[in-house]
Protein backbone atom coordinates (compact mmCIF):
# COMPACT_ATOMS: atom_id res chain seq x y z
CA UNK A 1 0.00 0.00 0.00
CA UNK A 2 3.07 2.47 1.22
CA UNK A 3 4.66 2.09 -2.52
CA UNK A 4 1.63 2.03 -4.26
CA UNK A 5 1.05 5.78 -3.11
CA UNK A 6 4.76 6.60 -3.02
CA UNK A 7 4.17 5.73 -6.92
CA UNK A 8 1.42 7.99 -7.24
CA UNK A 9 3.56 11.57 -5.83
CA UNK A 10 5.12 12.11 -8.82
CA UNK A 11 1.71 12.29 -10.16
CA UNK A 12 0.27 14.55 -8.11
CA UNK A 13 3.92 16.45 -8.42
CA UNK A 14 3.45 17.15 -11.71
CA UNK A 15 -0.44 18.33 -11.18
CA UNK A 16 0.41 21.37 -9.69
CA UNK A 17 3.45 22.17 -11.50
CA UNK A 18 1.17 22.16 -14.98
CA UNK A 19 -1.16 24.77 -12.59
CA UNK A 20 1.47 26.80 -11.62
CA UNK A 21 2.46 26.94 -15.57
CA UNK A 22 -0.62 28.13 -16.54
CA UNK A 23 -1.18 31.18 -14.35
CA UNK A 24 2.97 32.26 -15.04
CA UNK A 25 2.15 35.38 -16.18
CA UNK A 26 0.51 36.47 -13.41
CA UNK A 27 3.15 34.93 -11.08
CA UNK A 28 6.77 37.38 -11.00
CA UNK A 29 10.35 35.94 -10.27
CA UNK A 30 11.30 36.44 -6.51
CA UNK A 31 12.83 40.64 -6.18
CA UNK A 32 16.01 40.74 -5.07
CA UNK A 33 16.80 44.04 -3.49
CA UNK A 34 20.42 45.68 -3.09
CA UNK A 35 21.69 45.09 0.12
CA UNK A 36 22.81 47.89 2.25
CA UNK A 37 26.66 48.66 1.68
CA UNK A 38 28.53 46.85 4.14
CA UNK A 39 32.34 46.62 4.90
CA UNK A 40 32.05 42.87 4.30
CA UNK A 41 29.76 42.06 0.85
CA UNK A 42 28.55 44.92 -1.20
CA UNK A 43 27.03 42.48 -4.03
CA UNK A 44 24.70 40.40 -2.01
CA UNK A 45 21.05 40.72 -2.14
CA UNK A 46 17.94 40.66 0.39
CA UNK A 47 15.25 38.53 -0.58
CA UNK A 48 11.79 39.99 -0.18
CA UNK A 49 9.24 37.78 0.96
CA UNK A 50 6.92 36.89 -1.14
CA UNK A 51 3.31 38.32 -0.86
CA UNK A 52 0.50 38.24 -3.73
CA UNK A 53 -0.94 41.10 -2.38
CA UNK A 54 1.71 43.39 -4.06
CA UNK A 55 0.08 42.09 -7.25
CA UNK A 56 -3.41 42.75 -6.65
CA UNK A 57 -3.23 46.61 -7.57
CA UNK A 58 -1.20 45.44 -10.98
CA UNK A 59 -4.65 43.03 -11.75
CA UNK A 60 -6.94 45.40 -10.92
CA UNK A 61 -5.46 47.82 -13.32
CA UNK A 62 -5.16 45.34 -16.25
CA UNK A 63 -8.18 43.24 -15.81
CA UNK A 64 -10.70 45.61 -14.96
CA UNK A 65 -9.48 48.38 -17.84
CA UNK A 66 -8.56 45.50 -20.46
CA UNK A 67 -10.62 43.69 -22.90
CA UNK A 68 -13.40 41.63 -21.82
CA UNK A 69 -12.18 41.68 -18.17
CA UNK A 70 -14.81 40.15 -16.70
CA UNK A 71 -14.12 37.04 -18.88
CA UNK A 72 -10.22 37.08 -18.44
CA UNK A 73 -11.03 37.56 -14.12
CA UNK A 74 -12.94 34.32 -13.96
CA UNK A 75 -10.73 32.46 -16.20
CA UNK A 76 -7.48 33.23 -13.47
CA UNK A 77 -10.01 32.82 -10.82
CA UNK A 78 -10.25 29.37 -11.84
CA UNK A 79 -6.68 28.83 -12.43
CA UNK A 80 -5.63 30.00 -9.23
CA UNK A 81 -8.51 27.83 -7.11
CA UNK A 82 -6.96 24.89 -9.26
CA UNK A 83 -3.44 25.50 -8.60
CA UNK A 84 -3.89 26.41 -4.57
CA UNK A 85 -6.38 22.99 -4.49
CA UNK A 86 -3.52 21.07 -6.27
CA UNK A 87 -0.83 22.66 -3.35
CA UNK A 88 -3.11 21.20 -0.68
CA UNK A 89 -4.09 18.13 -2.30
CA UNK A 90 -0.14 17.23 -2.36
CA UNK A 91 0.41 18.16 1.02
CA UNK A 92 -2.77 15.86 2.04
CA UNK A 93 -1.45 12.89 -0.23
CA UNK A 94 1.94 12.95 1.28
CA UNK A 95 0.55 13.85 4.80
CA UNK A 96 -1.39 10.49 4.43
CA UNK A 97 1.24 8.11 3.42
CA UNK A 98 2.43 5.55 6.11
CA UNK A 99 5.72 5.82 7.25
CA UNK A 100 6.88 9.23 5.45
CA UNK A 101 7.04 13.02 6.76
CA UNK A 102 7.45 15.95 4.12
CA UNK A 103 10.48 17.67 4.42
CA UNK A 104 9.56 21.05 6.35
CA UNK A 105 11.01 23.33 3.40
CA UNK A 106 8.53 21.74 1.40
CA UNK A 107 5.96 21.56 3.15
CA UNK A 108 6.14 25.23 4.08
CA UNK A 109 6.65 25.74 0.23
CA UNK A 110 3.52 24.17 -0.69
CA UNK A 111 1.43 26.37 2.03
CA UNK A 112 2.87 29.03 0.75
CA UNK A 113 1.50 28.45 -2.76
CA UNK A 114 -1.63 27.73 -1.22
CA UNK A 115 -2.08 31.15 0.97
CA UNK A 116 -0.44 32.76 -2.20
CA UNK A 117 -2.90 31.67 -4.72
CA UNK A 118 -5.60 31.62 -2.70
CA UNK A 119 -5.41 35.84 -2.02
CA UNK A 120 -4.90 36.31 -5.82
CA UNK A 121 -8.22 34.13 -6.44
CA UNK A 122 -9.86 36.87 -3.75
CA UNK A 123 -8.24 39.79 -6.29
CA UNK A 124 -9.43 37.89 -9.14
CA UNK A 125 -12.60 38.15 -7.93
CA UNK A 126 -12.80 41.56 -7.02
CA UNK A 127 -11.79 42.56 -10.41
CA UNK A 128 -14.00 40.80 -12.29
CA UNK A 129 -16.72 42.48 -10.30
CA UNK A 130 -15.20 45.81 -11.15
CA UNK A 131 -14.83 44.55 -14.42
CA UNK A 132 -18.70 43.60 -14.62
CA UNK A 133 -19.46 46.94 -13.48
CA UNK A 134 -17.54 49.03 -15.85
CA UNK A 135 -18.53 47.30 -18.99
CA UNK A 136 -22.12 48.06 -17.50
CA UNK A 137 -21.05 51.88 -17.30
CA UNK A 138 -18.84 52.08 -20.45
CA UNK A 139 -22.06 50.36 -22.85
CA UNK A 140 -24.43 52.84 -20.93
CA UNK A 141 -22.17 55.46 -21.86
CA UNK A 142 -21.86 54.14 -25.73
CA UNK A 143 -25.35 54.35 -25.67
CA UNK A 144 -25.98 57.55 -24.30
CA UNK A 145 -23.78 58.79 -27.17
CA UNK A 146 -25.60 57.09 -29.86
CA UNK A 147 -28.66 58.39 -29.18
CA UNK A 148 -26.90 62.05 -29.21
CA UNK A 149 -25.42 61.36 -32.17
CA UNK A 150 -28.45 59.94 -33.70
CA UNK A 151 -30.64 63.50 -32.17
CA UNK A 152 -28.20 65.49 -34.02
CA UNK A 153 -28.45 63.61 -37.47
CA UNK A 154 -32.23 63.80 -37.15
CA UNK A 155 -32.16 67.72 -36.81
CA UNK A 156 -29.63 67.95 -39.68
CA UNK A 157 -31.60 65.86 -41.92
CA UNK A 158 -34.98 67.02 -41.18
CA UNK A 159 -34.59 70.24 -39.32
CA UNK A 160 -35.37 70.76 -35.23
CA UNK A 161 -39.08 70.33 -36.04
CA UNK A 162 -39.33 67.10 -38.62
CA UNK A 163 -42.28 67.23 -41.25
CA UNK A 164 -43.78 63.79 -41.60
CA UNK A 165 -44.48 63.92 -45.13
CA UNK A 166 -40.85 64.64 -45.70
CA UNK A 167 -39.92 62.48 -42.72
CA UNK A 168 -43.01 59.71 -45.05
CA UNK A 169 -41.08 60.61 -48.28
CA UNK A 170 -37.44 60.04 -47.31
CA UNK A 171 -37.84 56.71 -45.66
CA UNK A 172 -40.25 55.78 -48.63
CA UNK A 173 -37.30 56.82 -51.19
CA UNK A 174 -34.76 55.12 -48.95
CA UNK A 175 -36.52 51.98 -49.23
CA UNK A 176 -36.47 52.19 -52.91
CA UNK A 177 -32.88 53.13 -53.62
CA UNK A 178 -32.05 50.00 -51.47
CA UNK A 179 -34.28 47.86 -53.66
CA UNK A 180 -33.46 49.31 -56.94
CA UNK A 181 -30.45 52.13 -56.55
CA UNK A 182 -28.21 49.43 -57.46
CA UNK A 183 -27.97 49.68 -61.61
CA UNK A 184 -27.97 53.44 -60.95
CA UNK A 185 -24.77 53.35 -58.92
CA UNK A 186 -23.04 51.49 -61.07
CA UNK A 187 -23.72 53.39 -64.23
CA UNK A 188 -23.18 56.86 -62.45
CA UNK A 189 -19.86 55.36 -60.73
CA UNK A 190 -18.62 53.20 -63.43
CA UNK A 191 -18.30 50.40 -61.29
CA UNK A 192 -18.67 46.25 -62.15
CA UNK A 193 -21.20 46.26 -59.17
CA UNK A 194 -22.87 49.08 -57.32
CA UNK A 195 -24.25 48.84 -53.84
CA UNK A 196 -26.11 50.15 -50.87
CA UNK A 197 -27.63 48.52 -47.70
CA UNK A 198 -29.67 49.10 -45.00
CA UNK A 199 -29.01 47.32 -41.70
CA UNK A 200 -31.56 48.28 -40.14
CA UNK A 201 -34.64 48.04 -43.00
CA UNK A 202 -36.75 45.91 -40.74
CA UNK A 203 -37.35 48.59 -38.40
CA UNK A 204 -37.70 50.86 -40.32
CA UNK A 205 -40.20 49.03 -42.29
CA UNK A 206 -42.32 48.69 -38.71
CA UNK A 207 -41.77 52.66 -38.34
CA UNK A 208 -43.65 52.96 -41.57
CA UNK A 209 -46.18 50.75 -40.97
CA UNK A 210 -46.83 52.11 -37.45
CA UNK A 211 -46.53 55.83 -38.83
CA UNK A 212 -44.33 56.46 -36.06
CA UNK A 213 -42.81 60.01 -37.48
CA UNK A 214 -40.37 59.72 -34.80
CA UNK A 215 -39.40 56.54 -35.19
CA UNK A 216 -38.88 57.16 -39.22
CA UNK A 217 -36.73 59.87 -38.40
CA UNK A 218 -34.63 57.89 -36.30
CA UNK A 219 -34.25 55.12 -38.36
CA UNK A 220 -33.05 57.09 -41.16
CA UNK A 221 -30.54 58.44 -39.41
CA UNK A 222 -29.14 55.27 -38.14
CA UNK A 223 -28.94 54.45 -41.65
CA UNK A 224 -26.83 57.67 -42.95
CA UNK A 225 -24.81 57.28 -39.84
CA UNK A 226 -24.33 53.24 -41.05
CA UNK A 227 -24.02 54.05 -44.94
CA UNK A 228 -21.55 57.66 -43.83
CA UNK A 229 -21.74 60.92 -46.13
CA UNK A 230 -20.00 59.25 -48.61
CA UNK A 231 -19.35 56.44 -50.94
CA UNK A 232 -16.38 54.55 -51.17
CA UNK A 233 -14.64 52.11 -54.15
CA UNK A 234 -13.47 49.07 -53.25
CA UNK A 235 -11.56 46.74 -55.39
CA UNK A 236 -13.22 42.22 -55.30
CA UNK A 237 -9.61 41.10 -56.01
CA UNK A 238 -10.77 37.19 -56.62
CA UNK A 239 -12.92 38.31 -59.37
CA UNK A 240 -10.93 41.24 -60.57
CA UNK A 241 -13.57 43.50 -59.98
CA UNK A 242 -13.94 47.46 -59.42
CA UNK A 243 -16.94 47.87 -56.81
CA UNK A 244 -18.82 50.72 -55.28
CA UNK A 245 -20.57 50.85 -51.92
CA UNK A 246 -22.95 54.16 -52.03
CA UNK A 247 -23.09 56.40 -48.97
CA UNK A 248 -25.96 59.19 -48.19
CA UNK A 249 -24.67 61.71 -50.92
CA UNK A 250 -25.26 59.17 -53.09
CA UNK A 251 -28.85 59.00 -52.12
CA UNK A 252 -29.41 62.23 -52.37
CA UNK A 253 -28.19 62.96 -55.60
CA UNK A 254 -30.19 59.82 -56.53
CA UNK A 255 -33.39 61.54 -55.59
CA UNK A 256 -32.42 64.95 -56.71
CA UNK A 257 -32.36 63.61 -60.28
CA UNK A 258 -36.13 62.67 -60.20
CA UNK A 259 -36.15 59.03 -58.87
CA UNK A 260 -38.01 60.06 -56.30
């Protein structure tokens, strides 16, 4: 029974080594500090004991300010539960062998993994409740700006005080030079292929249908803010082909000579 589990340490060994390997980043090299200047040794170092909580700051800055924190927090969170479990788990394996004490350095060594990754699983969890909370703020803010932006494009397409029969007639016309504008931009651009979409044609089909004026205007200006003021060429290199994606100018000059 006593070699059967000796056998299996090596096991369990390399468990928590292929832990600690996957959370390296987050883990530094041991600081070395200059020693003070002595008569006897000027080039020996003090070695700073090693405490995660000097990290925690450096997480919270990266994690909860990075790209899709919240995601990256639980992810270490896991790792570091896994690698602080796998610290303990040797410690109990060896602990319960007949016959055999762990040397104290170890032993000591793999508690101090434990406590170590245990407080950076309580930082990872902080930040990726900061991190929760300001993607919450930053899309509130995004959206907060859309809807200015979208305001603004409403007054300068339709004025501060939007007709609805112009409002009616530029949505109607929209409609149609997405349906149809596309032999008309290639001939006036000279293009193999002529386009123009919008993204958002379902609702603002439903605006029409509702005869929601505000709603119309709204919609049309999340299209020219999708489609921009202008056009642009773009070149289908597989096919060898010169193409042309229409932008609001476009539309308008496409109404202005009697389409609609």
């Amino acid at each position: 029974m006593a070699a059967a589990e000796t056998a299996a340490t090596p096991a369990v060994v390399e468990k928590v080594v292929k832990q600690v390997v996957e959370v390296e980043k987050i883990v530094e090299r041991p600081v070395y500090l200059p020693a003070p200047k002595t008569g006897k040794s000027a080039g020996q170092g003090k070695r700073l004991a090693v405490d995660a909580r000097r990290l925690l700051p450096l997480i919270q800055q990266k994690l909860v300010s990075g790209f899709q924190g919240e995601k990256r927090a639980k992810a270490f969170r896991t790792n570091a539960a896994r690698v602080a479990t796998a610290a303990r788990d040797v410690l109990s394996l060896v602990d319960g062998l007949s016959g055999v004490s762990i040397p104290e350095v170890e032993r000591e060594f793999l508690l101090e993994v434990a406590r170590f990754f245990d407080t950076l699983n309580g930082g990872f969890e902080v930040a990726q409740r900061n991190a929760k909370a300001a993607a919450v703020k930053a899309e509130r803010e995004a959206a907060e700006r859309h809807a200015k932006e979208i305001a603004e494009l409403v007054t300068q397409t339709f004025g501060s005080v939007p007709e609805p029969a112009k409002v009616i007639a530029t949505a109607t016309a929209l409609l149609e030079f997405d349906r149809h504008g596309s032999e008309w931009i290639k001939a006036k651009r000279r293009g193999d292929n002529g386009y123009f979409s919008i993204y958002r044609r379902h609702e603002l089909e439903r605006a029409l249908r509702t005869n929601d004026i505000n709603a119309i205007a709204r919609e049309v200006a999340e299209t020219r803010q999708d489609v921009g003021e202008r056009g642009r060429f773009w070149q289908e290199l597989d096919r060898n082909q010169h193409n042309y994606t229409a932008g609001w100018s476009d539309f308008e000059e496409y109404r202005t000579n009697g389409i609609r």
